[in-house]
C-alpha atoms as a PDB file:
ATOM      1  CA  UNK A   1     -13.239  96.917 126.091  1.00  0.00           C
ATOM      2  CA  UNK A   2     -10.736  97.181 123.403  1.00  0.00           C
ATOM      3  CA  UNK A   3     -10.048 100.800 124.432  1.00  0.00           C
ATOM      4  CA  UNK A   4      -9.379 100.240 127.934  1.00  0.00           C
ATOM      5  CA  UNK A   5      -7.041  97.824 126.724  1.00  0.00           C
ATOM      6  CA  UNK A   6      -4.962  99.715 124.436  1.00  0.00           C
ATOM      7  CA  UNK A   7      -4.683 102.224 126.815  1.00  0.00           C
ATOM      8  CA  UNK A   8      -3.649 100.180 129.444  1.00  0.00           C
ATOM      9  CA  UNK A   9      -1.202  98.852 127.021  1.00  0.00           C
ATOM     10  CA  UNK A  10       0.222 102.626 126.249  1.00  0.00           C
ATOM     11  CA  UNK A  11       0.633 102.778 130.458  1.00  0.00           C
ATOM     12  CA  UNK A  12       2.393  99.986 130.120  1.00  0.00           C
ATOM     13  CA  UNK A  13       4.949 100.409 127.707  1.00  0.00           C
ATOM     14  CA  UNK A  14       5.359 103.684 128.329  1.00  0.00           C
ATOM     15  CA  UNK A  15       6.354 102.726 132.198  1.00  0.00           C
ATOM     16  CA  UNK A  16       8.625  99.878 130.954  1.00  0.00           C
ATOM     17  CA  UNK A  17      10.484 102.616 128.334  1.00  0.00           C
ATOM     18  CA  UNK A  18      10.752 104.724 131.647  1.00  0.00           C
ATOM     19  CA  UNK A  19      12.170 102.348 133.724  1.00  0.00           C
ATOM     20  CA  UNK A  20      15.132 100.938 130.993  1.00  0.00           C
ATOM     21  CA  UNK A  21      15.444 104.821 130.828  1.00  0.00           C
ATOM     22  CA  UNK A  22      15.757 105.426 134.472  1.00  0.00           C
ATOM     23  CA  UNK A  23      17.731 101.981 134.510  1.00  0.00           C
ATOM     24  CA  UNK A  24      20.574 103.752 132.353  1.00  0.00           C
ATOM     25  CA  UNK A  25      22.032 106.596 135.008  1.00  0.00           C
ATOM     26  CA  UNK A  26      23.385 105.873 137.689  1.00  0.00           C
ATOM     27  CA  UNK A  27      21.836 106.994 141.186  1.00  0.00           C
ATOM     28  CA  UNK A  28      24.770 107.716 142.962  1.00  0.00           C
ATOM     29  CA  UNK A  29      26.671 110.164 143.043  1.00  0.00           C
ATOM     30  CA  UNK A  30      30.737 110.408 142.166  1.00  0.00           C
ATOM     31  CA  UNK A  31      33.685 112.735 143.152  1.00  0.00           C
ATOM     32  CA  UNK A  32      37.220 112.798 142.828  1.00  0.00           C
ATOM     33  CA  UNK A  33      39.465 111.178 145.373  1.00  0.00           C
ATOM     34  CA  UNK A  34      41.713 113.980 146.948  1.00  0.00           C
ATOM     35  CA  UNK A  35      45.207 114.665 145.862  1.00  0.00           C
ATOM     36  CA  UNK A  36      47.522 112.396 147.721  1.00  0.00           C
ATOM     37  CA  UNK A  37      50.116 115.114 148.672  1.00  0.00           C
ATOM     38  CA  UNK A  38      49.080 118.285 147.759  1.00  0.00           C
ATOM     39  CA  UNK A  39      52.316 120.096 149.255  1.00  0.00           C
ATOM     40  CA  UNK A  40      54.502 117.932 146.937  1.00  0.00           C
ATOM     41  CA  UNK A  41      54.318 118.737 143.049  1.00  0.00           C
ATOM     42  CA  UNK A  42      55.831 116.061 140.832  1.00  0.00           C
ATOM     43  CA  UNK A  43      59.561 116.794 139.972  1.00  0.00           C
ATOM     44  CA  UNK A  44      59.022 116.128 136.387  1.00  0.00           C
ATOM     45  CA  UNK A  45      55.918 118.557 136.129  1.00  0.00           C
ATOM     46  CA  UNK A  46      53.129 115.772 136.236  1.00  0.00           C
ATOM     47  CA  UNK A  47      54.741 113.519 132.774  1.00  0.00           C
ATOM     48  CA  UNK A  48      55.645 110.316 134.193  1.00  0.00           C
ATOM     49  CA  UNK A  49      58.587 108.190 133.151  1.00  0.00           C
ATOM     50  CA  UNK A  50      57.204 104.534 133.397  1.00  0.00           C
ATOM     51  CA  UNK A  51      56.941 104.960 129.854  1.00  0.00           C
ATOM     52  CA  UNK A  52      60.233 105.611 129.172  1.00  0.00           C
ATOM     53  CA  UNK A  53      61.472 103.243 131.820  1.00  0.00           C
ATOM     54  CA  UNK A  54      59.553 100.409 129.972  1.00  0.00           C
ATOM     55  CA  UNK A  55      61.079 101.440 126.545  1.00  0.00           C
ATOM     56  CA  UNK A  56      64.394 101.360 128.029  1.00  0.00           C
ATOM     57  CA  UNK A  57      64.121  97.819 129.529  1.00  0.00           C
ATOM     58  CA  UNK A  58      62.670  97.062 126.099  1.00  0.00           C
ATOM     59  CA  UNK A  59      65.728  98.501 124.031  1.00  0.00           C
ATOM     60  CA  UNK A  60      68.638  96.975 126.484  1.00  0.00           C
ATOM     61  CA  UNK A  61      66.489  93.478 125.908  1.00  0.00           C
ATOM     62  CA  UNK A  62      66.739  94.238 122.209  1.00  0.00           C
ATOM     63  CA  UNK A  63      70.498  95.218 122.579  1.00  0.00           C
ATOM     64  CA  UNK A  64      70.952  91.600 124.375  1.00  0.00           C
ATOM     65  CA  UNK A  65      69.013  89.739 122.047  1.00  0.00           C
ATOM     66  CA  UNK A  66      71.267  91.262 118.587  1.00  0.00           C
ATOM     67  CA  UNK A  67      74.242  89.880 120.725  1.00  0.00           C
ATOM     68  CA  UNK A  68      72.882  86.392 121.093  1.00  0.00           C
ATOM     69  CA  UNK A  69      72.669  86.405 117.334  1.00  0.00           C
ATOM     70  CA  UNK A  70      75.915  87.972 116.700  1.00  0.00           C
ATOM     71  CA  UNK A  71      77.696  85.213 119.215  1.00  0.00           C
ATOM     72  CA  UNK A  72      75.787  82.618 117.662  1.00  0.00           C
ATOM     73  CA  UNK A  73      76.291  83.286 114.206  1.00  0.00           C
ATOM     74  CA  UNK A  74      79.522  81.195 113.801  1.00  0.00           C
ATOM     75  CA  UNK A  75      78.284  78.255 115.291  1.00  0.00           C
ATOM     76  CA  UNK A  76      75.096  78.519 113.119  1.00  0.00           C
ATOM     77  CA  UNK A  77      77.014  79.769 109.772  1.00  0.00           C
ATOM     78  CA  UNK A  78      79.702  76.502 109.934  1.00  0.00           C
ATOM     79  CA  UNK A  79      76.482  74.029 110.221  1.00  0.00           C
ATOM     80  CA  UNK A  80      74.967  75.980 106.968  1.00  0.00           C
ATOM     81  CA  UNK A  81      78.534  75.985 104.983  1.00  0.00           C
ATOM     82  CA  UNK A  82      79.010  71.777 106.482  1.00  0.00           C
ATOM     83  CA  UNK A  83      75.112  71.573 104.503  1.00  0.00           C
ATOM     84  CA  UNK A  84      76.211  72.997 101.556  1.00  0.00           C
ATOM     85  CA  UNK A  85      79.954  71.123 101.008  1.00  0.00           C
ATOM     86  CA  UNK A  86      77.804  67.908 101.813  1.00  0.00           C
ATOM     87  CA  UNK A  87      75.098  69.114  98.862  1.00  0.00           C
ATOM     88  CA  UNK A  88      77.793  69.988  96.428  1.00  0.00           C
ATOM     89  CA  UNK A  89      79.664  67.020  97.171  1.00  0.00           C
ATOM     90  CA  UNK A  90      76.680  65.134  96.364  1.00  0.00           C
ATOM     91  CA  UNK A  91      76.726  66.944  92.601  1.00  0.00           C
ATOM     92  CA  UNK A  92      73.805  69.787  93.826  1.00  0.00           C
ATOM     93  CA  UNK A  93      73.936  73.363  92.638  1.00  0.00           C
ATOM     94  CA  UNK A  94      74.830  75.395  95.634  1.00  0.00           C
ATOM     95  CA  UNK A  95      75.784  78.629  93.938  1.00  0.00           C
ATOM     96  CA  UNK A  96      72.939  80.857  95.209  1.00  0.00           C
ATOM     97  CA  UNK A  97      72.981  78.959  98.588  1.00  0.00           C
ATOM     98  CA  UNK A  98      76.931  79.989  99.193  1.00  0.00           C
ATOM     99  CA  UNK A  99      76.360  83.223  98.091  1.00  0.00           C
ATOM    100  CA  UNK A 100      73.674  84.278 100.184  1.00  0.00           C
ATOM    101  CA  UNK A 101      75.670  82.617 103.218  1.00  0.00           C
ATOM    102  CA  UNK A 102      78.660  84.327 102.368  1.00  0.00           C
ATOM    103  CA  UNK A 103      76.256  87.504 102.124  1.00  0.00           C
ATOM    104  CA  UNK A 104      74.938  86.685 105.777  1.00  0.00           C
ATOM    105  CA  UNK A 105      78.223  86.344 107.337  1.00  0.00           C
ATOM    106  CA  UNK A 106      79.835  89.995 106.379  1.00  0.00           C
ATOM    107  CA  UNK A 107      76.904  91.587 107.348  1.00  0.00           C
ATOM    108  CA  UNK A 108      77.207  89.902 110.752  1.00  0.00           C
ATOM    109  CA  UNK A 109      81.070  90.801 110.917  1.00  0.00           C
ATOM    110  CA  UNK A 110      80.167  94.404 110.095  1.00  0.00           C
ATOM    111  CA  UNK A 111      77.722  95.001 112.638  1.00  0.00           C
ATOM    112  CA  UNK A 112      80.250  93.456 115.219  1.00  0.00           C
ATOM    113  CA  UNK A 113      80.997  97.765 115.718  1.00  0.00           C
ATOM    114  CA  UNK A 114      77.043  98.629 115.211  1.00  0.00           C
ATOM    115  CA  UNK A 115      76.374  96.299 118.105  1.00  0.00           C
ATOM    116  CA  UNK A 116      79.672  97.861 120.536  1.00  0.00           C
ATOM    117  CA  UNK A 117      78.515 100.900 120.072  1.00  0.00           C
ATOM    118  CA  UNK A 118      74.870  99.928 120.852  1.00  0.00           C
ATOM    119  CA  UNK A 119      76.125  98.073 123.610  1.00  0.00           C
ATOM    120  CA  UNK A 120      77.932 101.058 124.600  1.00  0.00           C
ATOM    121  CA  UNK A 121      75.094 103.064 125.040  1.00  0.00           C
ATOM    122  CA  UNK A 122      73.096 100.734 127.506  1.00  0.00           C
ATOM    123  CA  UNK A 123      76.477 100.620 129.568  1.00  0.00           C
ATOM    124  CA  UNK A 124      76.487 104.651 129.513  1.00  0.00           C
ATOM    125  CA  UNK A 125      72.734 104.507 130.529  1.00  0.00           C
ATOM    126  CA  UNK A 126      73.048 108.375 130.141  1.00  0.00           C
ATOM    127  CA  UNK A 127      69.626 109.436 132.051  1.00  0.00           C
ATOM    128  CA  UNK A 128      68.720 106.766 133.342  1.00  0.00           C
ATOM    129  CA  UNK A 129      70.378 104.999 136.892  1.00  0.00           C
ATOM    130  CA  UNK A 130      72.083 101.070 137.184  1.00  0.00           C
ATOM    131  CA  UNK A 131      68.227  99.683 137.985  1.00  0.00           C
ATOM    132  CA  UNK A 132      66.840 101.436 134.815  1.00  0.00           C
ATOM    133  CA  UNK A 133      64.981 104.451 136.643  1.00  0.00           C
ATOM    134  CA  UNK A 134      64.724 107.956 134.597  1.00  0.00           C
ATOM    135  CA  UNK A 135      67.120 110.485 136.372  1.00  0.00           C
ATOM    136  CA  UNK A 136      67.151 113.041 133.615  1.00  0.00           C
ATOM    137  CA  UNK A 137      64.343 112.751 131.076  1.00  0.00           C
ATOM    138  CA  UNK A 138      65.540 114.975 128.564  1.00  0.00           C
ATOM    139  CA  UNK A 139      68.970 113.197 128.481  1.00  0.00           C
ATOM    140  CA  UNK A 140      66.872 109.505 128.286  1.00  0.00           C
ATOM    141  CA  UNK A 141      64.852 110.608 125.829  1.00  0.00           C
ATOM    142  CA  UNK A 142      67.665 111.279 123.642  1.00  0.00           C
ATOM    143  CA  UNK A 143      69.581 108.089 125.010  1.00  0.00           C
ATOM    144  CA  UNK A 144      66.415 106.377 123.582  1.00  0.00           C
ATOM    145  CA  UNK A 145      66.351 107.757 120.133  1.00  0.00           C
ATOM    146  CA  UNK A 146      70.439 107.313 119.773  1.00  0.00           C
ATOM    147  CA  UNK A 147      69.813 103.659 120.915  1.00  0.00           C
ATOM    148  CA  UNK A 148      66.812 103.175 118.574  1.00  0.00           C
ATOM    149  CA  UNK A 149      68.755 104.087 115.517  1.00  0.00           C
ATOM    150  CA  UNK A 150      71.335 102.054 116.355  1.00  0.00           C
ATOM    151  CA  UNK A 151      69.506  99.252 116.961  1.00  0.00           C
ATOM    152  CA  UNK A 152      67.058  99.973 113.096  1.00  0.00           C
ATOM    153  CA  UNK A 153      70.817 100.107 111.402  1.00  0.00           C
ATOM    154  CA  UNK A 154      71.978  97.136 113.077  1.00  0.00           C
ATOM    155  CA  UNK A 155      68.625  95.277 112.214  1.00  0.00           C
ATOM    156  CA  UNK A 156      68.921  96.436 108.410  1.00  0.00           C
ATOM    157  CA  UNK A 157      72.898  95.424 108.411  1.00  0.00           C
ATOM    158  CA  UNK A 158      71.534  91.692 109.990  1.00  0.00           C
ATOM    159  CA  UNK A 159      68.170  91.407 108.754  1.00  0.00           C
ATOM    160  CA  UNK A 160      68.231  91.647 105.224  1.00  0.00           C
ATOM    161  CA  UNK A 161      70.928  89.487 104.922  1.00  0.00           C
ATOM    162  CA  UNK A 162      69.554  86.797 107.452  1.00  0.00           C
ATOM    163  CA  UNK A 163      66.234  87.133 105.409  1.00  0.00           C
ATOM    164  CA  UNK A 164      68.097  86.158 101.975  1.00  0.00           C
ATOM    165  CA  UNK A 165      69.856  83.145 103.786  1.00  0.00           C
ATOM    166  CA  UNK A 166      66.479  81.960 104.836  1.00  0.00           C
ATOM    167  CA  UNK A 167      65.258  82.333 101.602  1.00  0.00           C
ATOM    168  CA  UNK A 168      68.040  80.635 100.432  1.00  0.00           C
ATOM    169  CA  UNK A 169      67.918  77.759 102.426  1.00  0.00           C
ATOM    170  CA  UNK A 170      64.145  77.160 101.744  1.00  0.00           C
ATOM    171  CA  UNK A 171      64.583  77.306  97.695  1.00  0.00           C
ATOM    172  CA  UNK A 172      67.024  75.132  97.866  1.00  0.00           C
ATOM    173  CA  UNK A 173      65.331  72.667 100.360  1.00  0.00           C
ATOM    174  CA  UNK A 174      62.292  73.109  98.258  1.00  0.00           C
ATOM    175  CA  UNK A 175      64.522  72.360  94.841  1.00  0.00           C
ATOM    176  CA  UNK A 176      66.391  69.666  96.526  1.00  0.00           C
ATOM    177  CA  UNK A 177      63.562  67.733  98.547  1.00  0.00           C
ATOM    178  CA  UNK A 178      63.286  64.035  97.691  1.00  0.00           C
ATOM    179  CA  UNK A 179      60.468  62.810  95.237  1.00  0.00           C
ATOM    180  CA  UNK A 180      57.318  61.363  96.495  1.00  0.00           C
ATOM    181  CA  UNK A 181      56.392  57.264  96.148  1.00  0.00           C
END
């Protein structure tokens, strides 16, 4: 009895490991779809430019965004300097806090040219038409990478700077906050 049963159990398994085997390929069978327009080869030799298109929406968004900060940077420099002549007036150290301000805003006064010139470039839109559609992908490319580095020098002339003030601003907040009860 007992070796009936193991070798009905050996069936068994052996049909179950063929089935999860069997269960794993599919049973159908697959081609590929036909071209849409075979008579009409791509104009730009198969690459396609929604890339490009994307990073160039990206980068004018970028260019847009730097000029937000540069127009609001004397509206948001006088509230820090009317902080700090309130906190000196009150007898606090606000050395390091006026210097890093005073850091912050000639950095933002010389990348008012880094940002016309970057804003320059998205106006030119060489390669690329008014709606932001490749028309010469060599010529965008290079559009891109011109923009790109202007955009990396005009975050390192406001970043580092903007950083510091932040820094700044917390130390001092930080040195400066009132004692617990």
């Amino acid at each position: 009895l007992t070796m009936k049963t193991n070798w009905f159990k050996n069936i068994l398994l052996a049909a179950m490991a063929l089935a999860l085997v069997a269960a794993a390929f599919p049973w159908t069978s697959v081609s590929a779809a036909p071209a849409a327009d075979p008579t009409t080869p791509p104009t730009d030799g198969g690459r396609s430019n929604t890339r490009i298109e994307s990073l160039w929406t990206r980068e004018q968004n970028a260019v847009e965004r730097m000029g937000k900060v540069i127009d609001r940077a004397d509206t948001m420099t006088a509230k820090i300097q009317t902080m700090i002549d309130k906190a000196k007036s009150n007898g606090k150290d606000v050395t390091a806090l006026q210097a890093a301000l005073d850091a912050y805003k000639q950095a933002v006064q010389e990348a008012g040219p880094m940002y016309e010139q970057a804003e320059s470039i998205v106006n030119e839109h060489a390669g690329f038409d008014a709606d932001g559609k490749v028309t010469d992908r060599e010529q965008a490319i290079q559009t891109l990478k011109e923009l790109g580095t202007q955009l990396k020098d005009l975050r390192g002339q406001i970043g580092t700077p903007g950083k510091a003030l932040r820094e700044a601003i917390k130390a001092f907040r930080q040195a400066h906050k009132p004692a617990d009860n």
